[in-house]
Protein backbone atom coordinates (compact mmCIF):
# COMPACT_ATOMS: atom_id res chain seq x y z
CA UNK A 1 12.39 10.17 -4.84
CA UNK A 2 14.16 7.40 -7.04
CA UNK A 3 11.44 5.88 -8.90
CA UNK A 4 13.66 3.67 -11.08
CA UNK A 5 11.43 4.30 -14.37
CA UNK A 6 7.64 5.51 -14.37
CA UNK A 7 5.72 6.40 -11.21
CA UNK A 8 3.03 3.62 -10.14
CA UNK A 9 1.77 5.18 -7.25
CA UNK A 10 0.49 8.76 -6.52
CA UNK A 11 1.71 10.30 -3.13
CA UNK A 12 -0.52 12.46 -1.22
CA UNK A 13 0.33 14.28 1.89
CA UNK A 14 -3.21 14.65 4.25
CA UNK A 15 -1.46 16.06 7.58
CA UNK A 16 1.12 14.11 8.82
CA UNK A 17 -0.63 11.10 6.57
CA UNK A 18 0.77 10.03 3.37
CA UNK A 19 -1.63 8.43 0.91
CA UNK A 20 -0.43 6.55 -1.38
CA UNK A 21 -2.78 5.37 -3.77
CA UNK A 22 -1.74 2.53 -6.66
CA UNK A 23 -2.16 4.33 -10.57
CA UNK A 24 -2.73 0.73 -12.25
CA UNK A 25 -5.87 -1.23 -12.39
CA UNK A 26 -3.97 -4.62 -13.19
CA UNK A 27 -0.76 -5.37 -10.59
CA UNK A 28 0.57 -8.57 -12.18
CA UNK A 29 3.68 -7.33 -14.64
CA UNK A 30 6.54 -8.64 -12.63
CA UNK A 31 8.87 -5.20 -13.19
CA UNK A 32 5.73 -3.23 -12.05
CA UNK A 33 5.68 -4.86 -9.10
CA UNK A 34 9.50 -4.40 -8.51
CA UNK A 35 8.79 -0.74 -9.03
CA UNK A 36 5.75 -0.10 -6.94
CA UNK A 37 7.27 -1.93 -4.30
CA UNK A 38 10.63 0.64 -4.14
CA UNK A 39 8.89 3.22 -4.49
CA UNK A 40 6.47 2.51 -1.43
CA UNK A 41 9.80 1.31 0.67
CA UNK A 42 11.15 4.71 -0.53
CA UNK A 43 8.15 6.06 1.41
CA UNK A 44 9.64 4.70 4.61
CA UNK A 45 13.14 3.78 4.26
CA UNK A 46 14.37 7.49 2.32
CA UNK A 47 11.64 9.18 3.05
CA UNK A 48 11.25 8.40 6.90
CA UNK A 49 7.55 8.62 6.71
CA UNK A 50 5.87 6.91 9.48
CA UNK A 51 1.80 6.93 8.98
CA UNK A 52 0.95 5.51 5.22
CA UNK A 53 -2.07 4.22 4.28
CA UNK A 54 -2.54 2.57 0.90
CA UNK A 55 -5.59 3.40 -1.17
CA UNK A 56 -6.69 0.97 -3.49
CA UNK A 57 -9.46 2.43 -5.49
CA UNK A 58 -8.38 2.06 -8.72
CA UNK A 59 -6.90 -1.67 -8.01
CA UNK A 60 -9.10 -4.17 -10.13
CA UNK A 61 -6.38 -7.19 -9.52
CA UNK A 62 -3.28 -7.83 -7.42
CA UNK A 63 -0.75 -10.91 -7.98
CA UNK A 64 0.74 -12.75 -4.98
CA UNK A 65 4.03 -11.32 -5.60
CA UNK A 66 2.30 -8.31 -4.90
CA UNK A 67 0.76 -9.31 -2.00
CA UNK A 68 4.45 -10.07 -0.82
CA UNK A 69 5.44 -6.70 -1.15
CA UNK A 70 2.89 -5.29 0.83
CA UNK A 71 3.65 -7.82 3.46
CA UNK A 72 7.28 -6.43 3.24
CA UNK A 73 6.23 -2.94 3.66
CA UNK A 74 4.35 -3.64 6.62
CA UNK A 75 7.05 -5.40 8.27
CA UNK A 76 8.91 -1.68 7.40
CA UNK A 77 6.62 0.19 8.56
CA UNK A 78 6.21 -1.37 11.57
CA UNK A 79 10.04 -1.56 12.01
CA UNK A 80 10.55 2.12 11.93
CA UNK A 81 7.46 2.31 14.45
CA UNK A 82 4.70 3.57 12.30
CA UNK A 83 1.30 2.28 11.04
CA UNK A 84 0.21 1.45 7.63
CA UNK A 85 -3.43 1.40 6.78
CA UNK A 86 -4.80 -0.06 3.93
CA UNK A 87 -8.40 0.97 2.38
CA UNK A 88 -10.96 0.95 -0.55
CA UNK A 89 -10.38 -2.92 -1.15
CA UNK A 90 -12.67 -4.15 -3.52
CA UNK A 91 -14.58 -7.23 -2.37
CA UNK A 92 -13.22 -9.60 -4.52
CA UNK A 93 -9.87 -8.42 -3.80
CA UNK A 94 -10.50 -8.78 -0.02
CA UNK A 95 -11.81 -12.01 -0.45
CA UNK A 96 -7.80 -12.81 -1.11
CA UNK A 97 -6.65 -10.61 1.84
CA UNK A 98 -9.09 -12.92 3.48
CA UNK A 99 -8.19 -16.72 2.71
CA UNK A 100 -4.30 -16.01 2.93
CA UNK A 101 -5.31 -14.47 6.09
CA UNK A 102 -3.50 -11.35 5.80
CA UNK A 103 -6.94 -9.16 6.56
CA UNK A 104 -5.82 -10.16 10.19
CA UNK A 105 -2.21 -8.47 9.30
CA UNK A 106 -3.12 -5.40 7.28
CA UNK A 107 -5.61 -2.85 9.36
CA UNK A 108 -7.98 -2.48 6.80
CA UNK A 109 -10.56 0.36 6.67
CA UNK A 110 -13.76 1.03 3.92
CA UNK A 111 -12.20 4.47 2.38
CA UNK A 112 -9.92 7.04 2.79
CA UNK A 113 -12.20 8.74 5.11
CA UNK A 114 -12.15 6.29 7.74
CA UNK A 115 -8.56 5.03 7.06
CA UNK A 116 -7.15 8.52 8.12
CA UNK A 117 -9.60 8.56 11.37
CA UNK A 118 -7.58 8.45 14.73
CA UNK A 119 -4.58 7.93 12.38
């Protein structure tokens, strides 16, 4: 997997699922961003996985450019005809999902639990 510098997000295979849940607390540093977004597009576009969901328990704050790579990967993931879950929002991160309307883009579950149901 080219990771272009240090690894952002830890990959977990559940079944045919892969996890992928974000390592920082803070996703605001520009080059970060860059890097956590190839590596998820790595998950789809090298990789050729097709079910992801995207755990965000240790996520305390996400920038908009960061939003804009998650929008990205969705459109990839639904491009290569998979789904992409996203779970363990915190509420005041949701709140943002909410007023740029993108909690009507992302399917967004409570955990990991319930994001890998019916996957």
């Amino acid at each position: 997997m080219a990771t272009g510098g240090q690894r952002r997000i830890d990959i977990e295979d559940v079944g045919d699922v892969t996890v992928a849940r974000f390592i920082d607390k803070k996703i605001l540093d520009e080059t970060n961003i860059q890097i956590i977004g190839n590596q998820l597009f790595g998950l789809v576009d090298e990789d050729g996985r097709k079910k992801i969901v995207l755990d965000f328990t240790n996520v305390e704050y996400l920038s908009s450019a960061a939003l804009g790579k998650l929008i990205t990967m969705d459109k990839k993931v639904k491009g290569a005809k998979g789904k992409l879950r996203l779970c363990s929002i915190r509420p005041d991160i949701y709140e943002v999902f909410a007023i740029t309307k993108l909690n009507k883009l992302f399917d967004i579950r409570d955990d990991q639990e319930k994001a890998l149901e019916g996957f």
